[in-house]
N, C-alpha and C. Protein backbone atom coordinates (compact mmCIF):
# COMPACT_ATOMS: atom_id res chain seq x y z
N UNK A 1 0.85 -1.15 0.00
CA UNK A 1 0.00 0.00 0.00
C UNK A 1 0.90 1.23 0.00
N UNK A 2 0.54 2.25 -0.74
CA UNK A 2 1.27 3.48 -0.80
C UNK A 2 0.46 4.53 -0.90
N UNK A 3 1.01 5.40 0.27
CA UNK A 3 -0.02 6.69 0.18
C UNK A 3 0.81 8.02 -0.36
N UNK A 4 0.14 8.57 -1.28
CA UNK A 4 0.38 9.67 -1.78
C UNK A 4 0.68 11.21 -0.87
N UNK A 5 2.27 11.31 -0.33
CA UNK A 5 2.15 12.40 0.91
C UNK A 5 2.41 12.09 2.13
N UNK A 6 2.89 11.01 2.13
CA UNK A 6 3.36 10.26 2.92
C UNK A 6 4.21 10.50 3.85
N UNK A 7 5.12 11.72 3.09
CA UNK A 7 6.20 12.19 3.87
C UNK A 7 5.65 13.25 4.63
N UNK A 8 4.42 14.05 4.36
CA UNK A 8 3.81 14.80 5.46
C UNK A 8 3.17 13.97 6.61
N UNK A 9 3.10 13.14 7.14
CA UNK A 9 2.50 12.33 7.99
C UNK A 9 4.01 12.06 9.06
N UNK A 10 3.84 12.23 10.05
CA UNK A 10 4.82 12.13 11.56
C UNK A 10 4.79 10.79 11.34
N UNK A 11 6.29 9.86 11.30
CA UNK A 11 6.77 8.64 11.17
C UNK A 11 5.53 7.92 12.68
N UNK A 12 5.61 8.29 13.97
CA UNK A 12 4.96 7.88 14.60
C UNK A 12 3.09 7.64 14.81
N UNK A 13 3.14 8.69 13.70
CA UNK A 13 1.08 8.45 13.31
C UNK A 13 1.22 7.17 12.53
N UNK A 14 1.99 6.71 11.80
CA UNK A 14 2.03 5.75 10.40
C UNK A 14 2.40 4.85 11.35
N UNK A 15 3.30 4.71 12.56
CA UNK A 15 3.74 3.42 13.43
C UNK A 15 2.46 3.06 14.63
N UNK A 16 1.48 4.33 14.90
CA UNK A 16 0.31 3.94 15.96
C UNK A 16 -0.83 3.53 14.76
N UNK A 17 -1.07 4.08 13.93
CA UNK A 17 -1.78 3.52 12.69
C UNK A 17 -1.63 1.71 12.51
N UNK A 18 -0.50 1.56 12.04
CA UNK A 18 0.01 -0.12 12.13
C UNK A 18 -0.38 -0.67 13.14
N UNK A 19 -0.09 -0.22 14.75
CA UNK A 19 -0.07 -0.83 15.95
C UNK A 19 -1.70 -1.15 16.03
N UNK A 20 -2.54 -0.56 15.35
CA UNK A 20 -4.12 -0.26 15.62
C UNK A 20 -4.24 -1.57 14.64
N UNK A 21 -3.81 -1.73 13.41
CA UNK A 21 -3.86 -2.97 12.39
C UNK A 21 -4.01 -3.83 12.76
N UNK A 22 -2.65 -3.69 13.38
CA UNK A 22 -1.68 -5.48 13.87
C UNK A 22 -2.99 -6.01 15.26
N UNK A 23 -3.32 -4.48 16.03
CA UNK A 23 -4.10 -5.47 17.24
C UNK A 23 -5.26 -5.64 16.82
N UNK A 24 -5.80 -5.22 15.96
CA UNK A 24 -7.65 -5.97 15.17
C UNK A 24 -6.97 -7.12 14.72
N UNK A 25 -6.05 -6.90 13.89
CA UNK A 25 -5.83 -9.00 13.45
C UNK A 25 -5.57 -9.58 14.48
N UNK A 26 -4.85 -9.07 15.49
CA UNK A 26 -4.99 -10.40 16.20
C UNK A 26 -6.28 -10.21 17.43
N UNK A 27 -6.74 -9.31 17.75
CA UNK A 27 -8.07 -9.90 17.88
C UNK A 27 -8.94 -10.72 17.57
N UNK A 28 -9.22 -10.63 16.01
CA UNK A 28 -10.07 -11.45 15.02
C UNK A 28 -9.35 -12.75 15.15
N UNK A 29 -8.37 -12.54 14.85
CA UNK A 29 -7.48 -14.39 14.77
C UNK A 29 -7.80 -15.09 16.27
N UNK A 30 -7.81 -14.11 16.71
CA UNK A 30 -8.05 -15.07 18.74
C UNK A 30 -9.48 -15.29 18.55
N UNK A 31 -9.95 -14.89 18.33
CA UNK A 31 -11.52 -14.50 18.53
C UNK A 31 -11.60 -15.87 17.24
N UNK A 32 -11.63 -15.86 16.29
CA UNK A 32 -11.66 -16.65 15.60
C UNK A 32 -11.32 -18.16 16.06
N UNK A 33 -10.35 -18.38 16.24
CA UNK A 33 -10.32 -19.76 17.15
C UNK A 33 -10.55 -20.24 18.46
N UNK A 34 -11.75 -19.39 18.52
CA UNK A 34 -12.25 -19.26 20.11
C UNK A 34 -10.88 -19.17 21.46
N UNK A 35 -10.52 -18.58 21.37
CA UNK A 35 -9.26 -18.32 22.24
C UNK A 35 -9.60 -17.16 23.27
N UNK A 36 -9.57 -16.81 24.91
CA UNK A 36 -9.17 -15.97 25.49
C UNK A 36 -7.94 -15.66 25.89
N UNK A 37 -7.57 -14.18 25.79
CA UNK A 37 -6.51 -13.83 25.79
C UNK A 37 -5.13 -14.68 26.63
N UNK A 38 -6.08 -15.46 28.12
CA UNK A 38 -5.27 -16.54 28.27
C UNK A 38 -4.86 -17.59 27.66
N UNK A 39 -5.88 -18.13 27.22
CA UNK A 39 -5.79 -19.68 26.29
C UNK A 39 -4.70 -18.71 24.99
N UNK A 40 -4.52 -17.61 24.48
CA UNK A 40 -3.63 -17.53 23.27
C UNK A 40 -2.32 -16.94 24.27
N UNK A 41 -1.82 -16.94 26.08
CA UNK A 41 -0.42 -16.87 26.33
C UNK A 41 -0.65 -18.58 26.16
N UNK A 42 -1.38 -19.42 27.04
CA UNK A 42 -0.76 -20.66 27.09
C UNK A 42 0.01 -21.45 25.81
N UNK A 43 -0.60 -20.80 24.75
CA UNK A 43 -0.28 -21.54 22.86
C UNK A 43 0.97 -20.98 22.96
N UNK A 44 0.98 -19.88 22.87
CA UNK A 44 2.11 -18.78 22.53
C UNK A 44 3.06 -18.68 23.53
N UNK A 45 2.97 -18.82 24.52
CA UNK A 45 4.03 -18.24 25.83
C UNK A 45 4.17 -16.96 25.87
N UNK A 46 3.63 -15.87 24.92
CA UNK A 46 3.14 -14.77 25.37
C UNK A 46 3.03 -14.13 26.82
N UNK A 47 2.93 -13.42 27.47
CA UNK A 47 2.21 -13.03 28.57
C UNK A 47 0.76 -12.28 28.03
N UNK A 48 -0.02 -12.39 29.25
CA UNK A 48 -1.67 -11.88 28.45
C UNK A 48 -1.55 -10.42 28.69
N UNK A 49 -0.74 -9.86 29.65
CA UNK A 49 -1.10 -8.48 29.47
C UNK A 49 -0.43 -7.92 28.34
N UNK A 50 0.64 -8.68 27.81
CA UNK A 50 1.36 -7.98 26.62
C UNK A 50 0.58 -8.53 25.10
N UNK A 51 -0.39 -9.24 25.64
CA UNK A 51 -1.31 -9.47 24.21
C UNK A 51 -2.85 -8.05 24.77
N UNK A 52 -2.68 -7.83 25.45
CA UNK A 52 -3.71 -7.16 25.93
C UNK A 52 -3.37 -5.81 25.30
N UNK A 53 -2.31 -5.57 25.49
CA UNK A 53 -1.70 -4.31 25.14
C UNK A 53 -1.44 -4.24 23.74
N UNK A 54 -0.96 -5.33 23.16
CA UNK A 54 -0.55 -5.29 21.98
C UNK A 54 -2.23 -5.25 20.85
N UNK A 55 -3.03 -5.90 21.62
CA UNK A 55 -4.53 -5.94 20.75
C UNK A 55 -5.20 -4.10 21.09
N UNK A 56 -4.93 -3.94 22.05
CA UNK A 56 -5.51 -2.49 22.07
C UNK A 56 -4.53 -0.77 21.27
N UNK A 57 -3.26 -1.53 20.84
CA UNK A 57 -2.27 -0.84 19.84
C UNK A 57 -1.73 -0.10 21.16
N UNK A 58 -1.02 -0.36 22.37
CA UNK A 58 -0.64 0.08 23.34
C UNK A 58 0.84 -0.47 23.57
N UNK A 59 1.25 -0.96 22.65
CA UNK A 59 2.45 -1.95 22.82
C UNK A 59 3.65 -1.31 22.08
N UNK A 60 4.84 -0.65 22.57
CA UNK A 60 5.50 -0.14 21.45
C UNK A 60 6.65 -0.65 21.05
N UNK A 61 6.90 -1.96 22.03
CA UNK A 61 8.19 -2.57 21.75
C UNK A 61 7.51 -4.40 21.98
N UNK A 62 7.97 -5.01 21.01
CA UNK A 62 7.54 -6.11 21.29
C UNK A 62 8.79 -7.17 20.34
N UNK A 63 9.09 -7.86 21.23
CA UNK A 63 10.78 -8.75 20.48
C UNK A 63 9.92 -9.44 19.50
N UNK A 64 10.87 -9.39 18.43
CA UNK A 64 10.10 -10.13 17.21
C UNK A 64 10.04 -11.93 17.53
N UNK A 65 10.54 -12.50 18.45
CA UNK A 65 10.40 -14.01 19.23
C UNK A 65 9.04 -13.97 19.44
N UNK A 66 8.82 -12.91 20.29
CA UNK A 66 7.46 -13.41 20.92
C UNK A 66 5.85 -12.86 19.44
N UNK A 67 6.17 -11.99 18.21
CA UNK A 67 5.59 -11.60 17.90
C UNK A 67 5.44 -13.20 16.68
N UNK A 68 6.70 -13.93 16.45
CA UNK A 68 6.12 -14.59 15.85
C UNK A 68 5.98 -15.67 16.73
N UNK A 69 6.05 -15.86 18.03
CA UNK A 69 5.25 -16.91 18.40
C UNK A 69 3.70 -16.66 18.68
N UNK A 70 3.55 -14.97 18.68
CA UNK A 70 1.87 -15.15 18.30
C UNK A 70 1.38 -15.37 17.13
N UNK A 71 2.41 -15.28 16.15
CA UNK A 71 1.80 -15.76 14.37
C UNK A 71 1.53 -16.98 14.47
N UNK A 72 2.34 -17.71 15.12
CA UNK A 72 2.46 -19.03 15.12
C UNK A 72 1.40 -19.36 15.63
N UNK A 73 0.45 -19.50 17.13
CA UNK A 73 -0.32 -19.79 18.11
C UNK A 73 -1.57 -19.11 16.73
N UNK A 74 -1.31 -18.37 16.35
CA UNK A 74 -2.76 -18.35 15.75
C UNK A 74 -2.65 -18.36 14.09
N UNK A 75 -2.04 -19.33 13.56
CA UNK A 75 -1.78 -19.58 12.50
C UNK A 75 -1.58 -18.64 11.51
N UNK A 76 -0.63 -17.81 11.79
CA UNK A 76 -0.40 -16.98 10.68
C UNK A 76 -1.10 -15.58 10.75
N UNK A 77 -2.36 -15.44 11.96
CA UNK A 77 -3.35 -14.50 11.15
C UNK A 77 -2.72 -13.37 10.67
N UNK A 78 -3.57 -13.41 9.71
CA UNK A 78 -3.62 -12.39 8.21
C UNK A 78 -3.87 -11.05 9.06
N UNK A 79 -3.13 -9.80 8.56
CA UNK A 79 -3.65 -8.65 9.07
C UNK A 79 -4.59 -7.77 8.35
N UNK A 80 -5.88 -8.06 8.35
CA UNK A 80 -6.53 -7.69 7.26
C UNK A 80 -7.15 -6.41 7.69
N UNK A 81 -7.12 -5.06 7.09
CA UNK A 81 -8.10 -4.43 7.82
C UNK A 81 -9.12 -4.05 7.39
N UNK A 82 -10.16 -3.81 7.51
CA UNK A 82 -11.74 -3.98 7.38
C UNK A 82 -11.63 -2.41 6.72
N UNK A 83 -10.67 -1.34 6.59
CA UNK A 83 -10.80 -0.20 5.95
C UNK A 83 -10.26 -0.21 4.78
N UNK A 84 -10.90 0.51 3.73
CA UNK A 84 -10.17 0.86 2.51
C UNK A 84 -8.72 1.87 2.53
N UNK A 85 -8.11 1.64 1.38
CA UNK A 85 -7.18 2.22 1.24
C UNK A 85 -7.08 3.88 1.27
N UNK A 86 -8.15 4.62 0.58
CA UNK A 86 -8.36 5.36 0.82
C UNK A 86 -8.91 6.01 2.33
N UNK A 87 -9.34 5.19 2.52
CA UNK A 87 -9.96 5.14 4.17
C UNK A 87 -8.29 5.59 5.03
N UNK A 88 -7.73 4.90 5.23
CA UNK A 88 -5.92 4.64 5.48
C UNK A 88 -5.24 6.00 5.14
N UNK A 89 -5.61 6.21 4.51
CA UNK A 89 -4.52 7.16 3.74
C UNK A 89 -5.23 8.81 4.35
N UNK A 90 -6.89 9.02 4.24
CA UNK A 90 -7.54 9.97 4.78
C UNK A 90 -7.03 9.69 6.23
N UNK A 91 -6.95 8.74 7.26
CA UNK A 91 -6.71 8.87 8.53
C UNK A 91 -6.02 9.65 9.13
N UNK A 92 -4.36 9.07 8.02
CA UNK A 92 -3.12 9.38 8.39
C UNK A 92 -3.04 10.71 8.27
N UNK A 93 -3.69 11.87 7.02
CA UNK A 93 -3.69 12.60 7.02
C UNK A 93 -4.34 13.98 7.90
N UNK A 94 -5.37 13.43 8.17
CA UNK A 94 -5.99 13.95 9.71
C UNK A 94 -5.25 13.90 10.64
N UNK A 95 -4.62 12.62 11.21
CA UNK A 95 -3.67 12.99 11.97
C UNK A 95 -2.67 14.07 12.17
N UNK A 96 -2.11 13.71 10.96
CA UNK A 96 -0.71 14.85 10.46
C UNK A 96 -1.70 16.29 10.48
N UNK A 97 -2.69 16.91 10.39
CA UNK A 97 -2.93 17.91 10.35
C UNK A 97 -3.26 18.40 11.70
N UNK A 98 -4.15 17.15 12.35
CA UNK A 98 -4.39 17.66 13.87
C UNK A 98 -2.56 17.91 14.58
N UNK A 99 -1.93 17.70 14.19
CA UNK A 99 -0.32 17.48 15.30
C UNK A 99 0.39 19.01 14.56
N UNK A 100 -0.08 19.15 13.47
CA UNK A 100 0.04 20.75 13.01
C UNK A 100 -0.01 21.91 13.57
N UNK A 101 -1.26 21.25 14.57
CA UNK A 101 -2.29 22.98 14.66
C UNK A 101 -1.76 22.88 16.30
């Protein structure tokens, strides 16, 4: 995906943007294989508050070990997001304008 202007957008709106992605997929992927946030540390070895954090986009450091042992525990899930591209791209730019003013 590529947004047009990209470089007006604060590197950190485009990294809490992602963080908001990454924790709906793995919501849906837990949620999907009937999993509570415990039952997906026991798969994963995760801890639940750092899936807690990481599903609510509150997480800003997470070792890539434990990120793919949550790919793993929930097979891969796909990070799909339910918004259009244009949708994405209008966000980021709101952002960048609200951090303007």
């Amino acid at each position: 995906m590529s947004f047009d202007g990209v470089n007006r957008v604060p590197p950190d709106e485009v990294v809490n943007l992602g963080l908001e992605i990454i924790g709906r997929g793995v919501i849906r992927a837990r949620l999907n294989l009937r999993l509570t946030q415990g039952g997906l540390e026991r798969w994963s070895g995760v801890d639940q508050s750092t899936i807690s954090r990481l599903e609510h986009g509150m997480l800003r450091g997470l070792r890539l070990r434990r990120f793919a042992a949550l790919a793993a525990a929930l097979n891969g899930f796909p990070i799909i997001d339910d918004r259009s591209e244009e949708e994405l791209r209008r966000r980021l730019l709101i952002r960048a304008e609200m951090r303007q003013q």
